[in-house]
C-alpha atoms as a PDB file:
ATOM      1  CA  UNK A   1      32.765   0.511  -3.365  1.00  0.00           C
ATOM      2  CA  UNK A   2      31.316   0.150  -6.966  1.00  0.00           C
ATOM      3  CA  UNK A   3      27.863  -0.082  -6.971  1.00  0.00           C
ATOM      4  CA  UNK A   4      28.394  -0.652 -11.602  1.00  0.00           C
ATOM      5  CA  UNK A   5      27.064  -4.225 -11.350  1.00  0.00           C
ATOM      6  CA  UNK A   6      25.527  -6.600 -13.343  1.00  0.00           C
ATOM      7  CA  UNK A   7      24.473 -10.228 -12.903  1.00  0.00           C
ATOM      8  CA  UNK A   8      22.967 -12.710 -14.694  1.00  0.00           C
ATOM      9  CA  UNK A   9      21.083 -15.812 -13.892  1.00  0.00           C
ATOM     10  CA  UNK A  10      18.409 -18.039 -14.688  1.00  0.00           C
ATOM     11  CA  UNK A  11      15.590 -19.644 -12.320  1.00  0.00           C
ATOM     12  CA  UNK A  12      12.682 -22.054 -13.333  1.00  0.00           C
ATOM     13  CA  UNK A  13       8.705 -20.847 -13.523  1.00  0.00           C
ATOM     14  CA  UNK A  14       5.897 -22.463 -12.986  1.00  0.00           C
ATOM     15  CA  UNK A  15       4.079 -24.460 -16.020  1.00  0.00           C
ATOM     16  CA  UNK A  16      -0.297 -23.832 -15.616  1.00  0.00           C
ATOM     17  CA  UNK A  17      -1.944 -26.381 -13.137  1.00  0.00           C
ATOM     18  CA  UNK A  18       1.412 -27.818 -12.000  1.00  0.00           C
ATOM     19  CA  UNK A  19       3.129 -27.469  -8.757  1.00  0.00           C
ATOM     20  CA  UNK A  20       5.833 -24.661  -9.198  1.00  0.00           C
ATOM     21  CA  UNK A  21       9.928 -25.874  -9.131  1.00  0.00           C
ATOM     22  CA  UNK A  22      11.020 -22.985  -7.701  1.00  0.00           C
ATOM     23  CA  UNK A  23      11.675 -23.000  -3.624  1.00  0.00           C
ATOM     24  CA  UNK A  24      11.230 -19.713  -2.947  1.00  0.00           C
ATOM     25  CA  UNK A  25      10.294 -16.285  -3.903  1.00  0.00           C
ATOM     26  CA  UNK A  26       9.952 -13.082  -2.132  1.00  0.00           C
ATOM     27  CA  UNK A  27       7.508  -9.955  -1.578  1.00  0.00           C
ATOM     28  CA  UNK A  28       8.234  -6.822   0.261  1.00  0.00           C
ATOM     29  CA  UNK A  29       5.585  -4.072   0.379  1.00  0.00           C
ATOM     30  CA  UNK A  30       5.514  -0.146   0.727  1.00  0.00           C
ATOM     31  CA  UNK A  31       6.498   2.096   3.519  1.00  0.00           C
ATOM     32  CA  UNK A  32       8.483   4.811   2.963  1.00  0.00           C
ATOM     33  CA  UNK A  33      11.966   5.033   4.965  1.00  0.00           C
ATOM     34  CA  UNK A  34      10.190   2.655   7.348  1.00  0.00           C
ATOM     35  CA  UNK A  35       9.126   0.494   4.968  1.00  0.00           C
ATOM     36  CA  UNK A  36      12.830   0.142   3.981  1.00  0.00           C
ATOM     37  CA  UNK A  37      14.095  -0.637   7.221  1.00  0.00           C
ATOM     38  CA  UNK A  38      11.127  -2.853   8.401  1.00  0.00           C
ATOM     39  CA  UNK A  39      11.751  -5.104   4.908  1.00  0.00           C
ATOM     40  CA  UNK A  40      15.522  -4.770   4.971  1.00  0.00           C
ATOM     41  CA  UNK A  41      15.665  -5.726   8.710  1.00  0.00           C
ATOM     42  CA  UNK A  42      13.051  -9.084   8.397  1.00  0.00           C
ATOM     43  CA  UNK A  43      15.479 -10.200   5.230  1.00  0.00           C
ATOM     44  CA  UNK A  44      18.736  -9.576   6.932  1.00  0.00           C
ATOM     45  CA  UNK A  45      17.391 -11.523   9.572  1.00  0.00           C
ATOM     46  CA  UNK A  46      15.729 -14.338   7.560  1.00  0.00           C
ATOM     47  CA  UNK A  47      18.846 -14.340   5.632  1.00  0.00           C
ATOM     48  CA  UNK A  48      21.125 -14.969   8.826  1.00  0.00           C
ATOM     49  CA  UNK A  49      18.613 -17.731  10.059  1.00  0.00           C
ATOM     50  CA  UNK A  50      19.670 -19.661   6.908  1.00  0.00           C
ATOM     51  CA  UNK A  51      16.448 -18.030   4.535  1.00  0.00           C
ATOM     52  CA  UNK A  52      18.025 -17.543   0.886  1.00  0.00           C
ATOM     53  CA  UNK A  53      16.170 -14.725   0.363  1.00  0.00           C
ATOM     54  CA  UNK A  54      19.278 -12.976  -1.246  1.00  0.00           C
ATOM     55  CA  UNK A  55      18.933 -16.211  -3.661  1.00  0.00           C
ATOM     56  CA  UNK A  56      15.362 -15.662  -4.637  1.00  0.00           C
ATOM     57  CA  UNK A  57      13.252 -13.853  -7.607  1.00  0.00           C
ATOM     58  CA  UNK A  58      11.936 -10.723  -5.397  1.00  0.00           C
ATOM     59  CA  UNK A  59       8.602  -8.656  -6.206  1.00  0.00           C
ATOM     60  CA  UNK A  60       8.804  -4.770  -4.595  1.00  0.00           C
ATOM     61  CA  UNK A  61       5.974  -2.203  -4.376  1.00  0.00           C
ATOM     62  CA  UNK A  62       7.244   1.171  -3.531  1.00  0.00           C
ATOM     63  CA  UNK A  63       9.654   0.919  -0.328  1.00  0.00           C
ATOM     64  CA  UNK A  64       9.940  -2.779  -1.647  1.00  0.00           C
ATOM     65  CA  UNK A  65      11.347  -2.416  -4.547  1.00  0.00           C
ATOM     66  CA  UNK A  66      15.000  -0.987  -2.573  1.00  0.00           C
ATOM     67  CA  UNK A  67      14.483  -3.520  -0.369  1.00  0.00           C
ATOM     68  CA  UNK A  68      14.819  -6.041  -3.027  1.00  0.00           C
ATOM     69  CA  UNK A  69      17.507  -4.218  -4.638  1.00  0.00           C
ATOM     70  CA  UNK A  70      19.398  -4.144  -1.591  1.00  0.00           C
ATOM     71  CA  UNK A  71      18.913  -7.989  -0.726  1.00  0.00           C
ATOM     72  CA  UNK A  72      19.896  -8.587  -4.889  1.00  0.00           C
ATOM     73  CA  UNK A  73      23.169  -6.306  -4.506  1.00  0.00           C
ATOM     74  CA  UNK A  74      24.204  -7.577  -1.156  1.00  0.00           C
ATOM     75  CA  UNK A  75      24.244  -4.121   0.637  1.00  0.00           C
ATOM     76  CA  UNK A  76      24.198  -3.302   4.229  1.00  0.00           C
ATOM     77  CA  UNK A  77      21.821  -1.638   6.395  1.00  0.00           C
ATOM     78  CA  UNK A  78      24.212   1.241   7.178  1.00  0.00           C
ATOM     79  CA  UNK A  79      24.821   1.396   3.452  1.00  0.00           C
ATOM     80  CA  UNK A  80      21.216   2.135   2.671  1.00  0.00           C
ATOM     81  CA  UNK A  81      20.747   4.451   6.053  1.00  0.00           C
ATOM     82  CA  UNK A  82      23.811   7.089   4.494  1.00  0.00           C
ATOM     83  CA  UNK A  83      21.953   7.803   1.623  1.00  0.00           C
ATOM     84  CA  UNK A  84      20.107  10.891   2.038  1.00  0.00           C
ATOM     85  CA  UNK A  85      16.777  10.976   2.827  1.00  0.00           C
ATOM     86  CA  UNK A  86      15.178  13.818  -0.052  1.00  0.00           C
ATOM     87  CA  UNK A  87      12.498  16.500   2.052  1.00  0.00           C
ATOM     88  CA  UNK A  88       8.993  15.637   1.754  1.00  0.00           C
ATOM     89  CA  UNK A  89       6.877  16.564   0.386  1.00  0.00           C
ATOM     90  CA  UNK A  90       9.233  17.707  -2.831  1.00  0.00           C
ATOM     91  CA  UNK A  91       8.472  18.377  -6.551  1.00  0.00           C
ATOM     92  CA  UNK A  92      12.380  18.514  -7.081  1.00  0.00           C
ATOM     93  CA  UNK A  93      12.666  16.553 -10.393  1.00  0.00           C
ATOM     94  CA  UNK A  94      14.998  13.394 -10.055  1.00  0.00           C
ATOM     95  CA  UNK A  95      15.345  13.278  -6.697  1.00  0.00           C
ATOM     96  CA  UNK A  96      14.207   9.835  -5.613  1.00  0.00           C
ATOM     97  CA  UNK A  97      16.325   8.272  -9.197  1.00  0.00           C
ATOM     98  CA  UNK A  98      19.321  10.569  -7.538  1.00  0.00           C
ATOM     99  CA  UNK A  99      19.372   9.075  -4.887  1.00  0.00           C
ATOM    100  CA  UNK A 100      18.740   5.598  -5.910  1.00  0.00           C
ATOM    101  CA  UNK A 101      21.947   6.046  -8.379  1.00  0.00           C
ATOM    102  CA  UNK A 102      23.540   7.487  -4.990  1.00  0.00           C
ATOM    103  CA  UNK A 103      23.910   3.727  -3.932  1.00  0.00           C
ATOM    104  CA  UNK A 104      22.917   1.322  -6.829  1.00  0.00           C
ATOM    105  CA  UNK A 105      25.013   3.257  -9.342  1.00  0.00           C
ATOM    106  CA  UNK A 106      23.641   1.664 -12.912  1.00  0.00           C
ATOM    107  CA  UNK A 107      23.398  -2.016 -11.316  1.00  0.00           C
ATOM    108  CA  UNK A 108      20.958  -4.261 -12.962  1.00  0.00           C
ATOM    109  CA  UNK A 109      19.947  -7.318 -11.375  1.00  0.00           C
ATOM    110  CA  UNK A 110      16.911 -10.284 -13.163  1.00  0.00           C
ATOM    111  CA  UNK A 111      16.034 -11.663  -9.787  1.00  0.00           C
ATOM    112  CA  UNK A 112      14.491  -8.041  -9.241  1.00  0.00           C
ATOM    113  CA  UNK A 113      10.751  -6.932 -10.540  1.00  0.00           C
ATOM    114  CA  UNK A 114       8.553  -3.955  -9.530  1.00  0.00           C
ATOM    115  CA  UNK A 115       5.475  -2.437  -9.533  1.00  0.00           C
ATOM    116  CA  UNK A 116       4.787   0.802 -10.931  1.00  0.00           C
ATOM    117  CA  UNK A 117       2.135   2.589 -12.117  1.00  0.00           C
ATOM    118  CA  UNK A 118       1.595   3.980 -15.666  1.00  0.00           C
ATOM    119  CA  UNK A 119      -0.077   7.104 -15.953  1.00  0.00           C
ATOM    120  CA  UNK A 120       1.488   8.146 -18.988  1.00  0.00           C
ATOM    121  CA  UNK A 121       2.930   6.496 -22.510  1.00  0.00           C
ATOM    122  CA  UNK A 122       0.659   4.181 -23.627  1.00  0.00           C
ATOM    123  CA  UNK A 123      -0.828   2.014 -21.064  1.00  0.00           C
ATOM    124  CA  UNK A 124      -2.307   3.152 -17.755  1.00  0.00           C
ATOM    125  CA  UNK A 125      -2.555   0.839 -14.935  1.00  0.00           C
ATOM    126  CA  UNK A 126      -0.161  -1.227 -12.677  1.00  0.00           C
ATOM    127  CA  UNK A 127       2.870  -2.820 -14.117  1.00  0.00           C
ATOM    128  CA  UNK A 128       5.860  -4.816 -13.635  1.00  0.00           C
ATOM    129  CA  UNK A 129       9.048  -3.968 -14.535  1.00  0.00           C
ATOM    130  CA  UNK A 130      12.533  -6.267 -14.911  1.00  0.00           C
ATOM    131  CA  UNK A 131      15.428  -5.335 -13.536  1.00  0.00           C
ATOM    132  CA  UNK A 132      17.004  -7.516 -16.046  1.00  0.00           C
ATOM    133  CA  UNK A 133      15.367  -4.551 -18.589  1.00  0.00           C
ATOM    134  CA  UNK A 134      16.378  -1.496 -16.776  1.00  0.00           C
ATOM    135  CA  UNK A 135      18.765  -0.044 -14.220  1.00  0.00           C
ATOM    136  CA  UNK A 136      17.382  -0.863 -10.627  1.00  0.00           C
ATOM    137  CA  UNK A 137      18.037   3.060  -9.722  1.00  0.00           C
ATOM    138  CA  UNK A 138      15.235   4.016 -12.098  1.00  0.00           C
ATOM    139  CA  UNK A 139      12.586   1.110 -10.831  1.00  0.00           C
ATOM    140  CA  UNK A 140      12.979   2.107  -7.159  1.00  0.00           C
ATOM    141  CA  UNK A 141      12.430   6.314  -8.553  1.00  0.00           C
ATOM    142  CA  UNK A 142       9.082   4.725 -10.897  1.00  0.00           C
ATOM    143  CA  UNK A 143       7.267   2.419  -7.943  1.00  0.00           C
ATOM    144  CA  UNK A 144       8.500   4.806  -4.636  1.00  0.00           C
ATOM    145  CA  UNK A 145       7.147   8.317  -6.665  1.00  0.00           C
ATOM    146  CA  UNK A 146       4.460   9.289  -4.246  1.00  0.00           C
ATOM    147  CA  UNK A 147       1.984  11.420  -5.267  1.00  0.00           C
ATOM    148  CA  UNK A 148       1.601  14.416  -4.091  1.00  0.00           C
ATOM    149  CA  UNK A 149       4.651  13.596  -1.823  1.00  0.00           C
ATOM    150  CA  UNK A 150       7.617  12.700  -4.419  1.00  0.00           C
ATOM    151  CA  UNK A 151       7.828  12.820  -8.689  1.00  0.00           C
ATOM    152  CA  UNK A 152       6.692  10.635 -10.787  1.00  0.00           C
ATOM    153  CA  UNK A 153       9.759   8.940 -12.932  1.00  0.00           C
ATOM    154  CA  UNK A 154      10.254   8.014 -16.590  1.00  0.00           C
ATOM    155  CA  UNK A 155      11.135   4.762 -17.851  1.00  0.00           C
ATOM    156  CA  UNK A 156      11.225   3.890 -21.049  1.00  0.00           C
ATOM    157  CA  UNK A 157       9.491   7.003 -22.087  1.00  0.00           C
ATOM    158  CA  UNK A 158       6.339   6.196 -19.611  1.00  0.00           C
ATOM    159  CA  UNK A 159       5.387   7.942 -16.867  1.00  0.00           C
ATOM    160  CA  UNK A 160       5.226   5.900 -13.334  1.00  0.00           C
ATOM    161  CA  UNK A 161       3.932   6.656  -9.889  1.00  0.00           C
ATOM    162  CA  UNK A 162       4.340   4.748  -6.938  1.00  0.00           C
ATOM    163  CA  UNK A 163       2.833   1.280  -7.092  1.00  0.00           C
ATOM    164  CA  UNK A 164       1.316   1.673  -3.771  1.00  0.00           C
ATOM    165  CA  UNK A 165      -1.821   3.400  -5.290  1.00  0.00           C
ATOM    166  CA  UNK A 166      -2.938   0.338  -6.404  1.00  0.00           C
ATOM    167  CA  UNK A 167      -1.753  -2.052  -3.624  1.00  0.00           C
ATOM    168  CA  UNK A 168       1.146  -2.226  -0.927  1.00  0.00           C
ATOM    169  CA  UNK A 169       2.429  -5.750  -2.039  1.00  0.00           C
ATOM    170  CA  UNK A 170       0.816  -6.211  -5.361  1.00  0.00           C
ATOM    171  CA  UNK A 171       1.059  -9.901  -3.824  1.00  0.00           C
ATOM    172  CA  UNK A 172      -0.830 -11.637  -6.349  1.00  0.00           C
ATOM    173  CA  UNK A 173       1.501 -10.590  -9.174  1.00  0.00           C
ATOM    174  CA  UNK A 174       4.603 -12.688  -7.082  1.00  0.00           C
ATOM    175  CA  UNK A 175       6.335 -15.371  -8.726  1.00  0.00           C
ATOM    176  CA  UNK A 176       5.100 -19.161  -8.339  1.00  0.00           C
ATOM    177  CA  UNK A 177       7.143 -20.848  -5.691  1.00  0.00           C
ATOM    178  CA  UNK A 178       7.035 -24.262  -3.071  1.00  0.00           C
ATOM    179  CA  UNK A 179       7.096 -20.830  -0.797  1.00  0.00           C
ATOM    180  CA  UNK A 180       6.384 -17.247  -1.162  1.00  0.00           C
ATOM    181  CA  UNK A 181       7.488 -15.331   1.802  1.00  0.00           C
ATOM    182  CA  UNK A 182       5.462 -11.782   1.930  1.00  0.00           C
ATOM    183  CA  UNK A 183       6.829  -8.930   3.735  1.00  0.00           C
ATOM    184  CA  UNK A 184       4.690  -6.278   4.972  1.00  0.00           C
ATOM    185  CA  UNK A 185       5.106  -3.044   6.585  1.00  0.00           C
ATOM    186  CA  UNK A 186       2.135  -1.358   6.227  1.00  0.00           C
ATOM    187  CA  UNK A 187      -0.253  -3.418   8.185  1.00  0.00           C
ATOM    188  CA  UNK A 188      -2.616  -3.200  10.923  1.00  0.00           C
ATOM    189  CA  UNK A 189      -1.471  -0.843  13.736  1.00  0.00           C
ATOM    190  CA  UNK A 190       0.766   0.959  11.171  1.00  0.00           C
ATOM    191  CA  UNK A 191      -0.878   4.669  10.891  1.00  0.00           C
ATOM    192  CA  UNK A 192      -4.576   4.096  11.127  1.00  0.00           C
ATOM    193  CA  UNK A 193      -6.627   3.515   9.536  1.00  0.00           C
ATOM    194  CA  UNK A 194      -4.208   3.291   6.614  1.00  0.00           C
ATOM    195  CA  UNK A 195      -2.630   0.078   7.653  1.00  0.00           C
ATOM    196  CA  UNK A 196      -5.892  -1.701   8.242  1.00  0.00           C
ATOM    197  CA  UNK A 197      -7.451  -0.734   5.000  1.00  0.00           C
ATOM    198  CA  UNK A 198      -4.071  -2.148   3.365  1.00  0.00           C
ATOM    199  CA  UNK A 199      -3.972  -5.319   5.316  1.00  0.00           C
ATOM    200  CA  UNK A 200      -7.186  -6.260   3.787  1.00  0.00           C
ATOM    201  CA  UNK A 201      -5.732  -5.427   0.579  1.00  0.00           C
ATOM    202  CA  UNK A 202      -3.109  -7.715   1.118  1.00  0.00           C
ATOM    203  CA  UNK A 203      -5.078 -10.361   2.557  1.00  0.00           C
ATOM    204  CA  UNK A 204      -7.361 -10.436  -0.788  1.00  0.00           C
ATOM    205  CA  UNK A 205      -4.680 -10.567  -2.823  1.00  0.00           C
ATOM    206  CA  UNK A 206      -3.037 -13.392  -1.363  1.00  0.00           C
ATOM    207  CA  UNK A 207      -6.215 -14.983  -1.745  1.00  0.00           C
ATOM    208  CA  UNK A 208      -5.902 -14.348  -5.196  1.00  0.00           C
ATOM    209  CA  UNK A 209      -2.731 -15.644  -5.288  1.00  0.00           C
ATOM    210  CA  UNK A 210      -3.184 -18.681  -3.571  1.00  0.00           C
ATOM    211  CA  UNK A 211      -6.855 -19.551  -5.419  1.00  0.00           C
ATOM    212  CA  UNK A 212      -4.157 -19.544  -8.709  1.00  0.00           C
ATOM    213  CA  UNK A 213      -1.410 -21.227  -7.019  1.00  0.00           C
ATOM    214  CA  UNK A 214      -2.898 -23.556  -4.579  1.00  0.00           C
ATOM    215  CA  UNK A 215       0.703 -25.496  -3.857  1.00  0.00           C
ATOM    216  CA  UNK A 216       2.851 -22.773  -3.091  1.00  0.00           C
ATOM    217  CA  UNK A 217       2.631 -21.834   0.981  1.00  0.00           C
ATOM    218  CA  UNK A 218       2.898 -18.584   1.907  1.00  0.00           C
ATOM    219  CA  UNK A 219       3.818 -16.825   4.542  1.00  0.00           C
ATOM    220  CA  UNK A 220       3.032 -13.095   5.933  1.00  0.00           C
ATOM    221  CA  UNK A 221       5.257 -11.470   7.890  1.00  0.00           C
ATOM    222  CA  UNK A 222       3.816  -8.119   9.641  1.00  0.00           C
ATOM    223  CA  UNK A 223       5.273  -5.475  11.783  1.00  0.00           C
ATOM    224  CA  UNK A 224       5.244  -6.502  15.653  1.00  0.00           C
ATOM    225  CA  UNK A 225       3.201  -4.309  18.100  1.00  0.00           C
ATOM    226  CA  UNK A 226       6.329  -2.228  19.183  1.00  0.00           C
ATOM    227  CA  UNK A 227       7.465  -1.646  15.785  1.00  0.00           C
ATOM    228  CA  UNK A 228       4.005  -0.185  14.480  1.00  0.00           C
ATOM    229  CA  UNK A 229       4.445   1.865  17.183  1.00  0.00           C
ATOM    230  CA  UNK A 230       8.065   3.028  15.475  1.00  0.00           C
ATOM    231  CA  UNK A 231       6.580   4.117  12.648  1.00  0.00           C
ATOM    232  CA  UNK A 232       4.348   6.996  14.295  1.00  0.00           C
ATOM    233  CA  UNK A 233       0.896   8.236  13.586  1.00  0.00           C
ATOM    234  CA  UNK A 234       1.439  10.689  10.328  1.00  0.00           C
ATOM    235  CA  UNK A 235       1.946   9.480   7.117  1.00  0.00           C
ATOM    236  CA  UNK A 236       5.302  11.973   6.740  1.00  0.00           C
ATOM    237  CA  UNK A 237       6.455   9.916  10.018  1.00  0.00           C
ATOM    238  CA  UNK A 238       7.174   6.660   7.662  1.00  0.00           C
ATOM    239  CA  UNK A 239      10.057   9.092   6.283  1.00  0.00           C
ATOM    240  CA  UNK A 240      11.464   9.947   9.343  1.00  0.00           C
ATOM    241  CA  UNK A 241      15.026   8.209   9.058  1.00  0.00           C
ATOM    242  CA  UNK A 242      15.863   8.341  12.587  1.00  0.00           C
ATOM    243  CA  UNK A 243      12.223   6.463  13.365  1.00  0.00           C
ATOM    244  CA  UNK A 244      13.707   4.150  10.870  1.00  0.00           C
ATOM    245  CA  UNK A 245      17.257   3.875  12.240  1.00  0.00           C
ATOM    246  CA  UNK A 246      15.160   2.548  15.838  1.00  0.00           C
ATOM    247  CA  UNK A 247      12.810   0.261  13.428  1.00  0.00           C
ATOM    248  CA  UNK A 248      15.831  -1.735  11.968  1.00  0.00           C
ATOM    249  CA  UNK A 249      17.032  -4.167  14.331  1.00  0.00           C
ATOM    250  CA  UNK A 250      13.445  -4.985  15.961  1.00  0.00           C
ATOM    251  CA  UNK A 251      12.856  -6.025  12.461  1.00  0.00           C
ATOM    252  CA  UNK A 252      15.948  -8.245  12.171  1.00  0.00           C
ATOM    253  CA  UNK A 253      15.218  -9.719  14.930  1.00  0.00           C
ATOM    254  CA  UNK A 254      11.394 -10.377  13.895  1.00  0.00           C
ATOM    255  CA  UNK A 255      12.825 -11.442  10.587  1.00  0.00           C
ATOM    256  CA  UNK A 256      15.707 -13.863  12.457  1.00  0.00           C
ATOM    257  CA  UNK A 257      12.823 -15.671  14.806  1.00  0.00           C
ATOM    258  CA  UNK A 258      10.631 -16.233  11.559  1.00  0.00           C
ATOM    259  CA  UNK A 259      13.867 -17.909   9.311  1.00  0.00           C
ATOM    260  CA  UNK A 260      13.936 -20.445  12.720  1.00  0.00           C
ATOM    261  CA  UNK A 261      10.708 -21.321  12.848  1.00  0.00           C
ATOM    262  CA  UNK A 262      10.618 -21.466   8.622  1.00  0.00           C
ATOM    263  CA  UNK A 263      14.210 -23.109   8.626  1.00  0.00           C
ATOM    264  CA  UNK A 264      14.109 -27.239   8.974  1.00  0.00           C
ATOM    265  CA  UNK A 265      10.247 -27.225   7.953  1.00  0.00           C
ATOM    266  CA  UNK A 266      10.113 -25.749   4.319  1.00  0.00           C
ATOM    267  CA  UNK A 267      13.722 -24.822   4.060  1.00  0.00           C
ATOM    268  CA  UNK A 268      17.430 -27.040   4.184  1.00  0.00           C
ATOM    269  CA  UNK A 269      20.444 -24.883   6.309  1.00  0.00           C
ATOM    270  CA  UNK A 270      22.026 -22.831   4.295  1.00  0.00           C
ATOM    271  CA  UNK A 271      25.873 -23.809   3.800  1.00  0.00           C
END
């Protein structure tokens, strides 16, 4: 299949102080390999439930940001799960962009953004980047580089690092909607203490969020008991690809049950 793709679309924003036009919009957090399959499992299953989540402007931190390439580009899970997963940890130079190109090819795609963190080239601090600006390949290699685990990736000619280090969800940077629907893999029960010190993170950033947007509902969706359990108790476990292969379809499912309870409330069938 070609993975050279393009697209371009338009969707509305929100004008200061007013309610925002747009339904919905999308946030899927960090997580290495099981990050990917957690947030590509809950969308495939929103999706099927009648969720347009495929439709929507997407915000990805890390293990989010393929996730929301993969929902943009309309690949499979099986699709994703053949590319190979690199060793870790590696200082191999390229390898997470190698892979990305592996299965996005050049693709661009607007309803895509990122975070990524500059450390070099001008500005340092968290930023977002368009995939309308820049191949999605390269945005997935600038927020997933790890340190001290994967390379850091140029863009532009600035130097990014994962955009976990400053948040898992970077939630309050997500686009205005009617509904925001967060996705998050790294929770509580997910490696402790990590995923209770970034649950609070996300919790006080949708609090952020909301205090700014006070109109738009959102809605968290976290890892279920037996899938925290799926992801292990070592941080290298969240790149274990067969963990994630067992992690993929508990999170469909999770993600099918939350598009019917969400579905005929705050969102119209999908044709």
């Amino acid at each position: 299949m070609s993975t050279r793709r393009r697209f371009r679309t338009s969707y509305p924003t929100s004008v200061c102080g007013q309610p925002p036009d747009l339904p919905l919009s999308v946030v899927y957090g960090g997580g290495g390999v099981y990050g990917i399959a957690f947030g590509a499992g809950v969308a495939h299953g929103l999706q099927e439930a009648g969720i347009p989540v495929h439709e929507a402007p997407a915000l990805g931190t890390s293990a989010g940001s393929w996730v929301a390439s993969i929902l943009a580009l309309g690949f499979t899970y099986d699709e994703v799960a053949a590319v190979e997963v690199p060793p870790i940890p590696t200082s191999q130079p390229n390898v997470l962009a190698d892979a990305a190109r592996s299965l996005f090819g050049e693709a661009t795609h607007p309803l895509v953004s990122v975070s990524a963190f500059s450390v070099r080239g001008g500005r340092r601090g968290r930023e977002i980047l368009s995939g309308a600006d820049h191949p999605l390949a390269d945005l997935c290699a600038a927020s997933s580089a790890a340190p001290r685990l994967l390379p850091s990736h140029v863009v532009d000619g600035r130097t990014f690092v994962d955009g976990g280090v400053r948040s898992a969800t970077s939630v309050e940077h997500a686009t205005p909607a009617q509904h925001v629907i967060v996705v998050v893999p790294m929770a509580r029960g997910v490696v402790e203490p990590g995923g209770r010190v970034l649950d609070y993170v996300v919790r006080r950033e949708q609090g952020r969020f909301q205090h700014r947007n006070p109109d738009s509902i959102v809605t968290v969706i976290r890892p279920t008991p037996q899938i925290a359990r799926l992801a292990g108790s070592r941080t290298l476990d969240l790149f274990d690809a067969e963990r994630a292969r067992e992690v993929y379809p508990l999170a469909r499912d999770l993600g099918a049950r939350w598009g019917q309870r969400l579905r005929g409330v705050h969102f119209q069938p999908v044709p």
